[in-house]
N, C-alpha and C. Protein backbone atom coordinates (compact mmCIF):
# COMPACT_ATOMS: atom_id res chain seq x y z
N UNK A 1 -2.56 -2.51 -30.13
CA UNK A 1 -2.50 -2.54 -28.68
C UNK A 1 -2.64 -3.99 -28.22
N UNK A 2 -2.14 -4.29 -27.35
CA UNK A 2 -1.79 -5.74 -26.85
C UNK A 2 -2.15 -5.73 -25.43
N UNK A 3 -3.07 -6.53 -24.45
CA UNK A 3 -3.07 -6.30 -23.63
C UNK A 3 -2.63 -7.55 -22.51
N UNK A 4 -2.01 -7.81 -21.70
CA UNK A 4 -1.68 -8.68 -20.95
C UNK A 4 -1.68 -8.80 -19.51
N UNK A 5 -2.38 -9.60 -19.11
CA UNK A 5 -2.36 -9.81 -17.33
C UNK A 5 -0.93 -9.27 -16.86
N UNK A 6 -0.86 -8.55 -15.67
CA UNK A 6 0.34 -8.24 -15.12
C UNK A 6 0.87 -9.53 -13.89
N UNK A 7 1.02 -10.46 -14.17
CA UNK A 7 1.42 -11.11 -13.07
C UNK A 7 2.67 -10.89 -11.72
N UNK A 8 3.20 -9.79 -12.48
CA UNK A 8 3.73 -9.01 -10.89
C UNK A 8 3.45 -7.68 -9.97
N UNK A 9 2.16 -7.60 -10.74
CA UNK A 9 1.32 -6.59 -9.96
C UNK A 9 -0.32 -7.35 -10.30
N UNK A 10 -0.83 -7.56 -8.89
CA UNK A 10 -2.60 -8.37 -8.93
C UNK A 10 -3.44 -6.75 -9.13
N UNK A 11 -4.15 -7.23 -10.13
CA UNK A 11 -5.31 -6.10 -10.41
C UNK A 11 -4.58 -5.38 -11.60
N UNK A 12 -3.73 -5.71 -12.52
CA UNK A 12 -3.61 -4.40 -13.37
C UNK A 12 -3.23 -5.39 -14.70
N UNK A 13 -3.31 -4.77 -15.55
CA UNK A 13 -2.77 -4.93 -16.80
C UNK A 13 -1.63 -4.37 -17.16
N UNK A 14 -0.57 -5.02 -18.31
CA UNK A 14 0.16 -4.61 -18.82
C UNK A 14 -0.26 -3.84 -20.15
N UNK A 15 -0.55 -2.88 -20.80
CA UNK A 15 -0.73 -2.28 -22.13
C UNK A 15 0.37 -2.26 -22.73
N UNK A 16 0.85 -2.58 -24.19
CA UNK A 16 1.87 -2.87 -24.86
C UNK A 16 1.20 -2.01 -26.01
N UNK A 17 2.20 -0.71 -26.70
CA UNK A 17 1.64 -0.03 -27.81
C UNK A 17 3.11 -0.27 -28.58
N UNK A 18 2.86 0.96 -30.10
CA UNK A 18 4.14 1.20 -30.72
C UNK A 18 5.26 2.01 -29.33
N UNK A 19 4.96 2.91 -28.83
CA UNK A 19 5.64 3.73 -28.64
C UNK A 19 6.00 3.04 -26.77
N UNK A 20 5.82 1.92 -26.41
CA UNK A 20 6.23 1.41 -25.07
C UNK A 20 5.03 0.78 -24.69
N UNK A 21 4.73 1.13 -23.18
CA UNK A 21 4.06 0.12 -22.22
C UNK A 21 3.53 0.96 -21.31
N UNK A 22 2.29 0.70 -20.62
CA UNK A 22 1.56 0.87 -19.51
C UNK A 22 1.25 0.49 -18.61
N UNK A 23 0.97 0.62 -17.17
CA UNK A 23 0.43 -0.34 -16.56
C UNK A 23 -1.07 0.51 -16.22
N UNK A 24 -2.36 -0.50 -16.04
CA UNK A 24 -3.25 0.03 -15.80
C UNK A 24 -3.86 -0.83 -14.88
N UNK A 25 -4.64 0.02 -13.58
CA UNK A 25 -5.45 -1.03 -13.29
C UNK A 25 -6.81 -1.84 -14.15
N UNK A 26 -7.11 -2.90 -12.98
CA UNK A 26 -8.11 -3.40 -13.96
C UNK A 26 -9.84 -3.22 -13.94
N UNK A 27 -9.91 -2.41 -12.05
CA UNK A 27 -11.12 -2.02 -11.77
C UNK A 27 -11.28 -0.63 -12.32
N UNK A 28 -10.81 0.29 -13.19
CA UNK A 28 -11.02 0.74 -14.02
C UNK A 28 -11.48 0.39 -15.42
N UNK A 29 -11.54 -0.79 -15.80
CA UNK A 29 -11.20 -1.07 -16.88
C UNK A 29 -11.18 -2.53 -17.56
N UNK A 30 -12.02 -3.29 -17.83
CA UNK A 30 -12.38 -4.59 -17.96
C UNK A 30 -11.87 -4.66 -19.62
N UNK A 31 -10.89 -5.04 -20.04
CA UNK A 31 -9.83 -5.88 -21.21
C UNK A 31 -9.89 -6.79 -22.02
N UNK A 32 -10.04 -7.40 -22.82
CA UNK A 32 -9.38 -8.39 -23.40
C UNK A 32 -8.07 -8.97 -23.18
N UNK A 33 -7.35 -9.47 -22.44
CA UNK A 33 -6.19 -9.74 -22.00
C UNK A 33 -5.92 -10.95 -23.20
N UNK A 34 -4.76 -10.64 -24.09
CA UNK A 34 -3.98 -11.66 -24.93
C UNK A 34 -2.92 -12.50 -24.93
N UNK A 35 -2.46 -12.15 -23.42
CA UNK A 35 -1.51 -13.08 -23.05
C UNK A 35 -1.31 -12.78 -21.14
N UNK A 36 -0.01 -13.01 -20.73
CA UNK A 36 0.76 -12.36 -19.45
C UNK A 36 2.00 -12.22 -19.25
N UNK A 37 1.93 -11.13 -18.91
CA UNK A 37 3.41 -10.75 -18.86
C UNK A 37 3.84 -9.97 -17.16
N UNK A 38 5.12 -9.50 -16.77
CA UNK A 38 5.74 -9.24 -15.50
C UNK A 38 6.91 -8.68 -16.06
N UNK A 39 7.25 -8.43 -14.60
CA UNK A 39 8.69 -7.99 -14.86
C UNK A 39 9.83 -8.24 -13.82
N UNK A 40 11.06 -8.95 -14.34
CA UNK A 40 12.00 -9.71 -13.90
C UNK A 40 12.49 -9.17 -12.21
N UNK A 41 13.34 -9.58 -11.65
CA UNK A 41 13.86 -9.14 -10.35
C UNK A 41 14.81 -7.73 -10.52
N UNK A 42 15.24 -7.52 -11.29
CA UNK A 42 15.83 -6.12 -11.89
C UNK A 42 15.02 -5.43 -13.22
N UNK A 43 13.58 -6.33 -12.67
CA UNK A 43 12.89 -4.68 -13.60
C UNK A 43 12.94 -5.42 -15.22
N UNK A 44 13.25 -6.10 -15.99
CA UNK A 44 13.32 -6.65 -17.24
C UNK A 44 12.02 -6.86 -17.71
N UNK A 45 11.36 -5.99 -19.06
CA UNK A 45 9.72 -6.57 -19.26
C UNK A 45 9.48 -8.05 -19.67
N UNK A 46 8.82 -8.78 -19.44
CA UNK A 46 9.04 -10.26 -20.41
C UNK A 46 7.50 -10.70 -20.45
N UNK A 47 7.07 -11.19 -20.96
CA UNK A 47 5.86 -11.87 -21.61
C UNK A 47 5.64 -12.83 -22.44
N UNK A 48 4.47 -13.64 -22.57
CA UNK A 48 3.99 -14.07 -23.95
C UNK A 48 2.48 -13.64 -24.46
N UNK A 49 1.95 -13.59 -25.56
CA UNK A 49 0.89 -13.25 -26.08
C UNK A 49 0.48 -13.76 -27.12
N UNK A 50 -0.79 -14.06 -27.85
CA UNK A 50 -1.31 -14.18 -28.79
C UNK A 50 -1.91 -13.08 -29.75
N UNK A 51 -1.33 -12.80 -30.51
CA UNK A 51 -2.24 -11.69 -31.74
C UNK A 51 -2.22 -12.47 -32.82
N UNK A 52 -3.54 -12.23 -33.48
CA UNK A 52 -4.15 -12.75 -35.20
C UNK A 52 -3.55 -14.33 -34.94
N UNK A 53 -3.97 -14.80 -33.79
CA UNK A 53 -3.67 -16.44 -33.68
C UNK A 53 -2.13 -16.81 -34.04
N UNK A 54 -1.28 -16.07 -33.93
CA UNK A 54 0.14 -15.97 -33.51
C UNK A 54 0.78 -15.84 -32.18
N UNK A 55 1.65 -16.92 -31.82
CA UNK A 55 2.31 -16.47 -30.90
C UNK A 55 3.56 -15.71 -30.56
N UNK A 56 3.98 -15.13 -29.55
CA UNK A 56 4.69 -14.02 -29.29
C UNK A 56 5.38 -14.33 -28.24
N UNK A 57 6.74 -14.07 -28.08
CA UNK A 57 7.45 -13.84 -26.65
C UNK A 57 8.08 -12.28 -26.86
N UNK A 58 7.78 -11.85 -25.66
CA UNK A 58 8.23 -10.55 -25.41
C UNK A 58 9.29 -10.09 -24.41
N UNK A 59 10.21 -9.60 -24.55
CA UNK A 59 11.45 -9.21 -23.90
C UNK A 59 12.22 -7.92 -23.66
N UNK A 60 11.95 -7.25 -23.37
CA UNK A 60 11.86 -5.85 -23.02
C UNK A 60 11.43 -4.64 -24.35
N UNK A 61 12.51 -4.27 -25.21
CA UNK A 61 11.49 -3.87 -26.54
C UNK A 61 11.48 -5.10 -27.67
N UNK A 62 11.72 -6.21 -27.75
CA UNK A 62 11.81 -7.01 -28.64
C UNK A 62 10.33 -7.87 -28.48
N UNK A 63 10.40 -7.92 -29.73
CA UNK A 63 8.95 -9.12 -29.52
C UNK A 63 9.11 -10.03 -30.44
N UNK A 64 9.22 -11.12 -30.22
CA UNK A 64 9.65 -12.55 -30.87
C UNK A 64 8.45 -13.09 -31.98
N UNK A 65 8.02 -13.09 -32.83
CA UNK A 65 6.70 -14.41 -33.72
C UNK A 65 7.77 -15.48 -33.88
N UNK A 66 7.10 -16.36 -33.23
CA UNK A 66 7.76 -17.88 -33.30
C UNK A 66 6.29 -19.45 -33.37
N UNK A 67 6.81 -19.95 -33.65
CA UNK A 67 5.67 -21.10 -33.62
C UNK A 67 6.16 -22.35 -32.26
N UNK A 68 5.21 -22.95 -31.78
CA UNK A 68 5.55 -23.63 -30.57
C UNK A 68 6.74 -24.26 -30.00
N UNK A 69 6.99 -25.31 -31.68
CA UNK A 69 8.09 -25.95 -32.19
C UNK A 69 9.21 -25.32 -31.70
N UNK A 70 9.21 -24.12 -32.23
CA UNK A 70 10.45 -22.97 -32.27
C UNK A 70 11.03 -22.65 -31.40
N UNK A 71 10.91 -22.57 -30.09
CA UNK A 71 11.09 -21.99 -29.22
C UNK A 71 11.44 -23.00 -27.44
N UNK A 72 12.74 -22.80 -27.27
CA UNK A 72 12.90 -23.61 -26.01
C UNK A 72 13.03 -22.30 -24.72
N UNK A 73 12.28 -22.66 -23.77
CA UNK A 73 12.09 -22.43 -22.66
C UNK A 73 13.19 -23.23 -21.30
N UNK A 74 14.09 -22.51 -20.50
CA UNK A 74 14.44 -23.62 -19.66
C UNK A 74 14.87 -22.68 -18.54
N UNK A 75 14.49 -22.93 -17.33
CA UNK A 75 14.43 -22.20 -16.14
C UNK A 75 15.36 -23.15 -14.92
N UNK A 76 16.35 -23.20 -14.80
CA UNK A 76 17.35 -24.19 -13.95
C UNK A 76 17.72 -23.75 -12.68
N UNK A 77 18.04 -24.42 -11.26
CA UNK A 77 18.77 -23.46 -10.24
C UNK A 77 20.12 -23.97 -10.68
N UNK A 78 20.68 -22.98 -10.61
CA UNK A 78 22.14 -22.91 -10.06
C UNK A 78 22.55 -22.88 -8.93
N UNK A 79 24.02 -22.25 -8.64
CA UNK A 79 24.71 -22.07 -7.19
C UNK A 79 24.13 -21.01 -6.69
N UNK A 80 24.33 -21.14 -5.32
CA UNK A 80 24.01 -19.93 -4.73
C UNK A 80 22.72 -19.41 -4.61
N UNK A 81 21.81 -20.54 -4.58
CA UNK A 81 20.04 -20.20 -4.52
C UNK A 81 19.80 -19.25 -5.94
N UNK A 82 20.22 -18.80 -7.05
CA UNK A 82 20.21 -18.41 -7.91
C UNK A 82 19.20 -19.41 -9.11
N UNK A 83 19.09 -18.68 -10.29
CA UNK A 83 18.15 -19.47 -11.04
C UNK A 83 19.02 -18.73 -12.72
N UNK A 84 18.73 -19.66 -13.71
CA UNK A 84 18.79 -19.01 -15.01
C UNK A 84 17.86 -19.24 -15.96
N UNK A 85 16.70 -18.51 -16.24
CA UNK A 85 16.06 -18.18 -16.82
C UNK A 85 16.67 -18.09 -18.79
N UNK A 86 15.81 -18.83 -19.25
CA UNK A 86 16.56 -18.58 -20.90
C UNK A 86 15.50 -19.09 -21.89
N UNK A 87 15.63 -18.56 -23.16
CA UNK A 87 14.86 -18.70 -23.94
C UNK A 87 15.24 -18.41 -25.47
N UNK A 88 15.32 -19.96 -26.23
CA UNK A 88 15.84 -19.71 -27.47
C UNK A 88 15.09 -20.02 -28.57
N UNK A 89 14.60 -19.25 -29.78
CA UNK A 89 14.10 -19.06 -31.01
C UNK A 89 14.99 -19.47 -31.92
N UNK A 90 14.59 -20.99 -32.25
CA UNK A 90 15.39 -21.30 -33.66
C UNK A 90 16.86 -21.07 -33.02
N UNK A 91 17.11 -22.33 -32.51
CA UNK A 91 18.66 -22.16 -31.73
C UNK A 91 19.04 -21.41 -31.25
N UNK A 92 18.83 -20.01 -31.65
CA UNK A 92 19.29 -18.92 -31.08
C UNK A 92 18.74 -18.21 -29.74
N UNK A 93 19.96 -17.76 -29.05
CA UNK A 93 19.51 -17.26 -27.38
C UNK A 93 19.17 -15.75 -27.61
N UNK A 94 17.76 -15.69 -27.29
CA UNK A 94 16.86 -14.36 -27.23
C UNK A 94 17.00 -13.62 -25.96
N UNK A 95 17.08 -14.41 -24.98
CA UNK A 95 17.11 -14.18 -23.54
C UNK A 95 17.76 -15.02 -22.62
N UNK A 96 18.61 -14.03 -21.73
CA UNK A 96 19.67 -14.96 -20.48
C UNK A 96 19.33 -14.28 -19.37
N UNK A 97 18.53 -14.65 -18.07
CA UNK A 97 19.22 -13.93 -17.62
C UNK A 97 18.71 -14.99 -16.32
N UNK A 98 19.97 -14.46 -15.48
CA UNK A 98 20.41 -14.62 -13.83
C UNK A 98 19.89 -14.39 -12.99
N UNK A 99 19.56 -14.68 -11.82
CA UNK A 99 18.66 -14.47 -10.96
C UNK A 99 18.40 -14.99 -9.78
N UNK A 100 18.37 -14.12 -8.58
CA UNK A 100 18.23 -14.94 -7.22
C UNK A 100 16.65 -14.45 -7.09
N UNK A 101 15.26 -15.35 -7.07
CA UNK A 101 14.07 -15.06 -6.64
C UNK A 101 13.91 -14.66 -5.88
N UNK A 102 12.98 -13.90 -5.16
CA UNK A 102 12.56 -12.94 -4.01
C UNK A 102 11.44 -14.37 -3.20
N UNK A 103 12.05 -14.49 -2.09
CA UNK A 103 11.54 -15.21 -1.34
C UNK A 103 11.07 -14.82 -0.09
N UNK A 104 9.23 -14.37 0.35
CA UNK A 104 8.67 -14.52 0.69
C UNK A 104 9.02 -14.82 2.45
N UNK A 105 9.33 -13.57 3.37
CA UNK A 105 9.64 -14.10 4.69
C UNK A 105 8.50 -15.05 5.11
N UNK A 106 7.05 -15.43 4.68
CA UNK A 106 6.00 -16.11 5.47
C UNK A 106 6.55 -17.06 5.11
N UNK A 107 7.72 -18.12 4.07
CA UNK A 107 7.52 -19.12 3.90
C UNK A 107 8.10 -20.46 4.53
N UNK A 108 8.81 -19.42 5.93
CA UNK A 108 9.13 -20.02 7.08
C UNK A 108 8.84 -20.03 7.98
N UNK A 109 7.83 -19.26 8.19
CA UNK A 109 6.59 -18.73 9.37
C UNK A 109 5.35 -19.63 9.23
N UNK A 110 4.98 -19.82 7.42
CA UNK A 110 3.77 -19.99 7.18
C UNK A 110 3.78 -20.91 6.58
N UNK A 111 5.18 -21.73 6.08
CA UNK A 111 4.98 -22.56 4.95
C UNK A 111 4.03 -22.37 3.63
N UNK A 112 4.54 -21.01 3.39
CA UNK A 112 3.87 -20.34 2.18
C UNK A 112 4.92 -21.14 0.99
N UNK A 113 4.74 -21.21 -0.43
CA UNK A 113 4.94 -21.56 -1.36
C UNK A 113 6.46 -20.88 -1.82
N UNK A 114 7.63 -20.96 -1.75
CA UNK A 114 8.58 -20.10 -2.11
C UNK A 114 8.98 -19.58 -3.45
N UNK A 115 8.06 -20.32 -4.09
CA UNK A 115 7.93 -20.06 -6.17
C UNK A 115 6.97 -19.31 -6.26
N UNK A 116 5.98 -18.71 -5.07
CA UNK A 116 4.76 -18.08 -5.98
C UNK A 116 5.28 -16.83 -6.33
N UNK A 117 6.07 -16.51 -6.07
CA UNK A 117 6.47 -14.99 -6.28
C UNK A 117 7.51 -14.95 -7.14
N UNK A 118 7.65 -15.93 -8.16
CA UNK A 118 8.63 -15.91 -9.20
C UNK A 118 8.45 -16.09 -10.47
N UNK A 119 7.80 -14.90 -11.47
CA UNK A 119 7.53 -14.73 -12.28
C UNK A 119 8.40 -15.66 -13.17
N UNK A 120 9.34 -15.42 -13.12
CA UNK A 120 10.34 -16.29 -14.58
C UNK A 120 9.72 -17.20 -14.11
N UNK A 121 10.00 -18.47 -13.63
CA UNK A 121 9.85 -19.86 -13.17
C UNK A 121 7.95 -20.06 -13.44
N UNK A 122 7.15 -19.29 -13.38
CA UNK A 122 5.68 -19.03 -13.81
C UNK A 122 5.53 -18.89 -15.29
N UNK A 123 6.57 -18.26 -16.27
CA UNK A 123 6.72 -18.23 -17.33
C UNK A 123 7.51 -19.05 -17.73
N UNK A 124 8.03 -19.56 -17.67
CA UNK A 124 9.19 -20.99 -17.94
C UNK A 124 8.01 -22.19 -17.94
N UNK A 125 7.08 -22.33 -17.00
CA UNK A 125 6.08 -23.49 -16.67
C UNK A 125 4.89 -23.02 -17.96
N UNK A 126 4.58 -21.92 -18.02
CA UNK A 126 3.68 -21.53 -19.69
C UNK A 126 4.22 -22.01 -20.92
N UNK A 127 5.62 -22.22 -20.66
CA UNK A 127 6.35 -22.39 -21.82
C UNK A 127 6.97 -23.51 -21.75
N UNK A 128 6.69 -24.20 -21.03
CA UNK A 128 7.55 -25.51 -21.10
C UNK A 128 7.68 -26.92 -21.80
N UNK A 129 7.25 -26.67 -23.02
CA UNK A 129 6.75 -27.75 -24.12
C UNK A 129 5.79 -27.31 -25.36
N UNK A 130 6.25 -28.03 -25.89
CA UNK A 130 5.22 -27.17 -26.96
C UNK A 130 3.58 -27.49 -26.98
N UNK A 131 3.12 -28.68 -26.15
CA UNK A 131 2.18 -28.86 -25.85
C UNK A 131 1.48 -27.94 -24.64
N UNK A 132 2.20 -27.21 -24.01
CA UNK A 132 1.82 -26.37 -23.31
C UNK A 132 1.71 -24.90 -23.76
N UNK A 133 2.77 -25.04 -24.59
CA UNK A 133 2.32 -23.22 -25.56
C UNK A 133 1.20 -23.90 -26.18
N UNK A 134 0.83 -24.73 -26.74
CA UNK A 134 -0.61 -24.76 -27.72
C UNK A 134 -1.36 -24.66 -26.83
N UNK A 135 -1.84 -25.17 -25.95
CA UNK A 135 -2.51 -24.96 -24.77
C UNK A 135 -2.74 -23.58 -24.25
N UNK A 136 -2.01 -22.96 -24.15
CA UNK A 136 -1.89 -21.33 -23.84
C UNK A 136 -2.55 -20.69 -24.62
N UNK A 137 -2.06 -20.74 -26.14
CA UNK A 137 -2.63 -20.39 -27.37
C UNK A 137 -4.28 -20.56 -27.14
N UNK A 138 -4.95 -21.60 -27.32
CA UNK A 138 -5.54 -22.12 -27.25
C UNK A 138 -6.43 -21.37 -25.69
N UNK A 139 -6.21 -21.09 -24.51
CA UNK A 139 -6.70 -20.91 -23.88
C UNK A 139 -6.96 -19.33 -24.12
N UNK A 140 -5.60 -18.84 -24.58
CA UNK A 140 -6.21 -17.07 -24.96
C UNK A 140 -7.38 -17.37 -26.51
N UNK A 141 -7.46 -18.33 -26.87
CA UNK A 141 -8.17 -17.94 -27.84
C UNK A 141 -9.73 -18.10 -27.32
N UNK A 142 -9.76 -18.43 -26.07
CA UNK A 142 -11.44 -19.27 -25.64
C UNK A 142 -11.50 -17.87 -25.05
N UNK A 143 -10.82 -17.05 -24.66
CA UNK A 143 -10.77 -16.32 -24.00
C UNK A 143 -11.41 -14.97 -24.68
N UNK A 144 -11.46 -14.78 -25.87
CA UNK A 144 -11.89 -14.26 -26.63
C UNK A 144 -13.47 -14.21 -26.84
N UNK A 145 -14.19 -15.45 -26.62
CA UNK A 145 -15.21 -15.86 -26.65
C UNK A 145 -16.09 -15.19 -25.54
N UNK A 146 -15.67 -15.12 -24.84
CA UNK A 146 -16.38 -14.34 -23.74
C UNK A 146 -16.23 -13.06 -23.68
């Protein structure tokens, strides 16, 4: 069992088993959380995690073991207020996908933040160097400690 912050729902966890996924809240239920994960603008699961001091990217049923090195992260805008989200293991493309972010009517009312509500681009910034996956790593592992 794998458990991961839900960063597109506040208060719940993601549960990751053999047989799929859960969401649970969290005032039920105080976790070990091993990584965070969400889910894309059409619903796509995606994550990263740490198990047995391994890291993980997760992508709807696929789950990646890769080492920091391994793995490029790159989150770009395109035309059309659109974004592309991607992620490749050992050259190879694991994940593509397209995307116009959900932008926040306060953030012309309120000058609210127009990225906080964009999971990919939140996971693209976790992943954006390999000094920052060790870091991650590294922070789920302190995390443990408590």
């Amino acid at each position: 069992m794998i458990i991961l912050n839900n960063y597109s729902k506040t208060r719940t966890y993601i549960i990751l088993e053999s047989t799929g996924y859960s969401i649970v809240e969290k005032d039920k239920t105080q976790l070990a959380r091993q990584g965070v994960g969400g889910f894309s603008e059409d619903g796509q699961l995606l994550g990263i995690y740490v198990d047995a001091d391994k890291f993980f990217f997760l992508y709807n049923d696929n789950k990646y073991e890769t080492n920091p090195d391994e793995i490029i992260c790159t989150n770009a805008r395109i035309d059309d207020g659109k974004r592309n989200f991607q992620v490749k293991i050992k050259d190879k493309v694991v994940c593509d996908i397209t995307y116009k972010p959900y932008i926040s009517p306060f953030v012309l009312t309120f000058g609210d933040d127009e990225d906080e509500f964009d999971f990919l681009l939140y996971l693209s910034n976790l992943m954006l160097s390999k000094d920052s996956i060790l870091n991650f790593i590294k922070g789920m592992n302190n995390l443990k400690k408590f």
